[in-house]
Protein backbone atom coordinates (compact mmCIF):
# COMPACT_ATOMS: atom_id res chain seq x y z
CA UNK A 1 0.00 0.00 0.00
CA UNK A 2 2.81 2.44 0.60
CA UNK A 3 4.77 1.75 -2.45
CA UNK A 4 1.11 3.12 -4.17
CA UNK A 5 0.95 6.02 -2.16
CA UNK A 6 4.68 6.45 -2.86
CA UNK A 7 4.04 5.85 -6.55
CA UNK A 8 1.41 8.13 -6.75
CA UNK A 9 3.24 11.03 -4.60
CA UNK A 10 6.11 11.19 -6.34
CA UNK A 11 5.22 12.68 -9.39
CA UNK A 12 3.04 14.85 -7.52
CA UNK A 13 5.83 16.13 -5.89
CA UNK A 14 7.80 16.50 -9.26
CA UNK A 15 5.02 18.30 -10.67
CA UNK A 16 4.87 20.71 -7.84
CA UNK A 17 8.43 21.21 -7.47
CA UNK A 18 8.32 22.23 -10.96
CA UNK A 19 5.68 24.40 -10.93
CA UNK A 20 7.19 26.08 -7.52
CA UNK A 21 10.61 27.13 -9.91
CA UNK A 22 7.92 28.58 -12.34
CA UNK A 23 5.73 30.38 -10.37
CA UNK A 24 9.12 32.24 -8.17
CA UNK A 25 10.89 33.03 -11.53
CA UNK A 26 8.60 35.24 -12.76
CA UNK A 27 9.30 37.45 -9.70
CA UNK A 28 12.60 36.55 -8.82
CA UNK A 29 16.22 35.39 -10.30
CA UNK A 30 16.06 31.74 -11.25
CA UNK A 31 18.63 30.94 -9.33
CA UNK A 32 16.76 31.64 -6.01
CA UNK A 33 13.33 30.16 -7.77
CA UNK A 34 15.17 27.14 -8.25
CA UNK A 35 16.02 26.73 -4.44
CA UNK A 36 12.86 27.30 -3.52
CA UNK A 37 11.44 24.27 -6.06
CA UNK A 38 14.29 22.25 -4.86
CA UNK A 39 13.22 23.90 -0.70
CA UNK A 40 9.63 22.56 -2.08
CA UNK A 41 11.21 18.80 -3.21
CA UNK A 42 12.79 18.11 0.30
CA UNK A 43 10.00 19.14 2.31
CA UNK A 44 7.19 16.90 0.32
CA UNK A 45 9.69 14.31 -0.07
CA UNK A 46 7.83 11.03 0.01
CA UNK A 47 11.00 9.18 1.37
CA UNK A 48 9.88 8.84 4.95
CA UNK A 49 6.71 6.77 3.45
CA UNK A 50 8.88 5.04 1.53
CA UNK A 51 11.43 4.45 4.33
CA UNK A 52 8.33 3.56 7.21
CA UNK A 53 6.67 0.85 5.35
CA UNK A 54 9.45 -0.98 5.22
CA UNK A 55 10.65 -0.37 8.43
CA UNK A 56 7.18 -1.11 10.35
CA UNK A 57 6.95 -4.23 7.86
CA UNK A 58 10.56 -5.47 9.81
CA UNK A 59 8.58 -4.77 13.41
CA UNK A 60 5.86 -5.98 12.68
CA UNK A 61 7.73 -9.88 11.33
CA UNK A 62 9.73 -9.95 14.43
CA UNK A 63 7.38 -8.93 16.65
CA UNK A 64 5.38 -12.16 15.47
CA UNK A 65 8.73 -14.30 15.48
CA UNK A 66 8.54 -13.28 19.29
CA UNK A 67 5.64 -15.14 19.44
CA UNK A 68 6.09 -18.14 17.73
CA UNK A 69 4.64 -16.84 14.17
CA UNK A 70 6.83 -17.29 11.21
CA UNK A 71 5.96 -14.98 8.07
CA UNK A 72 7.42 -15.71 5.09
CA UNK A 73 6.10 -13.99 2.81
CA UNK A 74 5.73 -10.27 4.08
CA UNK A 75 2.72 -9.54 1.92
CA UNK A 76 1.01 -11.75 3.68
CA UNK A 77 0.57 -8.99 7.09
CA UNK A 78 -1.04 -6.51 4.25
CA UNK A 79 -3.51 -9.49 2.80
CA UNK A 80 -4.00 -10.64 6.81
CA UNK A 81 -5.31 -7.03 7.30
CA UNK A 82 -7.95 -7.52 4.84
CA UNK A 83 -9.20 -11.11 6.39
CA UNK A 84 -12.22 -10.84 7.91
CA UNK A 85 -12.11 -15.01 8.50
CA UNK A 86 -9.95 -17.50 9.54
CA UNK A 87 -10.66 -21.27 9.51
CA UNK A 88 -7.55 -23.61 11.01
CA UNK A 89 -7.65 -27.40 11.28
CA UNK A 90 -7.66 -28.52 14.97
CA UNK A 91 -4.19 -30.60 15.49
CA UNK A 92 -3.69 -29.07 18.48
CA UNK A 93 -1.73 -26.70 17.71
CA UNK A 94 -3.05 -23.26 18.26
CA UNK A 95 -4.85 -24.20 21.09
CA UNK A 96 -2.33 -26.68 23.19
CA UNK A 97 1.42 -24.87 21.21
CA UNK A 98 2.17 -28.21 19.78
CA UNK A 99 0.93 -30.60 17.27
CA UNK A 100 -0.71 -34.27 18.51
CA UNK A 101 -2.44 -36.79 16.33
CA UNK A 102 -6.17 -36.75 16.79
CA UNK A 103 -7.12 -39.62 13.65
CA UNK A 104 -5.60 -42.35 11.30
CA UNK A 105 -6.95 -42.43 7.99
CA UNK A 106 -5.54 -45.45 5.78
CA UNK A 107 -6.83 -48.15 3.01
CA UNK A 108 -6.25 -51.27 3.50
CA UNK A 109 -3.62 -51.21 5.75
CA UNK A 110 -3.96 -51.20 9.93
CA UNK A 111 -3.51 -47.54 11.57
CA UNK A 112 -1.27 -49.53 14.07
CA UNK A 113 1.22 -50.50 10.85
CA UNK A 114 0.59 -46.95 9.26
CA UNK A 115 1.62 -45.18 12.41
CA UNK A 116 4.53 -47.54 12.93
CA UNK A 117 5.86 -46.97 10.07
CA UNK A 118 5.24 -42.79 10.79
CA UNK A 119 6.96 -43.01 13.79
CA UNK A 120 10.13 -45.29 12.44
CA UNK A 121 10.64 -42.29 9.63
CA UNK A 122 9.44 -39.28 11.71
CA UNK A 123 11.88 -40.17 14.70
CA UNK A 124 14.65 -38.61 11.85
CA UNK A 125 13.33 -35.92 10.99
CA UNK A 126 13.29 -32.31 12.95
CA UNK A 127 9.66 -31.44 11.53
CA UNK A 128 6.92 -30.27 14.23
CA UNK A 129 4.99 -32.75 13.01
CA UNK A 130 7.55 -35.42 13.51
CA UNK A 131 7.43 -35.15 17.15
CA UNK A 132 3.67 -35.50 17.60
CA UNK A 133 4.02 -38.47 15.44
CA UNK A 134 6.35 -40.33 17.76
CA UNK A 135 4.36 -39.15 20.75
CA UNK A 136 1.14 -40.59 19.38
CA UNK A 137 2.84 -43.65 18.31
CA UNK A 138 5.01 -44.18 21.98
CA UNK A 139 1.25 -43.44 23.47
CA UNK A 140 -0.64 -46.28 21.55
CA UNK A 141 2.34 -48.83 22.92
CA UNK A 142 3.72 -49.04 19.13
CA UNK A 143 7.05 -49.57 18.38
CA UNK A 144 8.06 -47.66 15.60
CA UNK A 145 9.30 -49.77 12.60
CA UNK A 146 13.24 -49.61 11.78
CA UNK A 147 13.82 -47.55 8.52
CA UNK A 148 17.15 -46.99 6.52
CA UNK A 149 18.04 -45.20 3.94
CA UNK A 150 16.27 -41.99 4.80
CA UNK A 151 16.03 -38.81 2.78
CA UNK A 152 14.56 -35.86 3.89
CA UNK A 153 13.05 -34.04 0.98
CA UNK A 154 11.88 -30.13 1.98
CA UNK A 155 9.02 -28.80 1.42
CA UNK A 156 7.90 -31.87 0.46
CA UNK A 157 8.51 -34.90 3.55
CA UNK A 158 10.31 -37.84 3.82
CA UNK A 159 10.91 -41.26 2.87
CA UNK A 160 12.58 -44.08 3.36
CA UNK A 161 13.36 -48.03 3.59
CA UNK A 162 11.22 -50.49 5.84
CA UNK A 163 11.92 -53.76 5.37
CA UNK A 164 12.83 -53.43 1.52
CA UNK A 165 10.07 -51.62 0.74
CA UNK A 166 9.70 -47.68 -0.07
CA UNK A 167 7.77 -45.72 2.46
CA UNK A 168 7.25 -41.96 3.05
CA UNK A 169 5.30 -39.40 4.96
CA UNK A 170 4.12 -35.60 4.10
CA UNK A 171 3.02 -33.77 0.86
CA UNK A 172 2.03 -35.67 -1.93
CA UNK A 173 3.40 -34.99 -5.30
């Protein structure tokens, strides 16, 4: 929003300035008109606007880092100011600080073998969701499965080797 207003303002200014060096020469030398239009361009300088946003953008991130928020994306605190709703999916963590399994979904296969198999890759991996994985698993009294060969892929999960065959947990391709 302030890079429009600094957009807009700019040329404005320019314009003014301009007109400011016109207006003073027809009374005065043009060397003093000119100070005055360039008096005119440091005053209405948009540059604080321009210096602010950014600067209040900065705060604003690591004031939310403080509390546990991670932007990414700093556009995102300009579209979160026009959000008038917010839906979020109830793993626990907004309302306990950490994730926890609440339900298994799987075809065909046992949720006692699906979260084994969780647990034996998550137990490598540093995700947030890797913890409440083991947790759920150590909770239920399942052992988690023995993988090798594990590769942590980011942004997308990871995978690995149980018993020969190929397993892996988190985004689908």
């Amino acid at each position: 929003m302030a890079d429009r207003a600094v957009g807009i303002a700019v040329p404005l200014v320019l314009i003014l300035g301009v007109l400011t060096v016109l207006y003073w020469a027809q009374w005065l030398s043009f060397d003093r008109a000119l100070l005055i239009g360039l008096a005119v361009l440091v005053v209405a300088c948009p540059c604080a606007v321009g210096l602010a946003a950014p600067l209040a953008t900065s705060l604003g991130i690591g004031r939310l880092a403080r509390c546990g928020c991670l932007v990414r994306d700093p556009a995102a605190l300009e579209t979160l100011a026009r959000t008038r709703l917010l839906a979020f999916d109830k793993t626990g963590t907004l309302t306990e600080g950490r994730a926890r399994v609440v339900d298994i979904e799987s075809d065909g296969v046992g949720t006692s073998e699906v979260l084994a198999r969780a647990a034996g890759l998550e137990r490598h991996s540093e995700h947030g969701f890797a913890s409440a994985i083991t947790a759920a698993a150590m909770t239920r009294d399942i052992e988690p499965v023995v993988a090798r060969d594990i590769r942590i892929v980011p942004g997308r999960g990871i995978e690995g080797n149980v018993g020969g065959e190929r397993v892996a947990a988190g985004t689908a391709p």
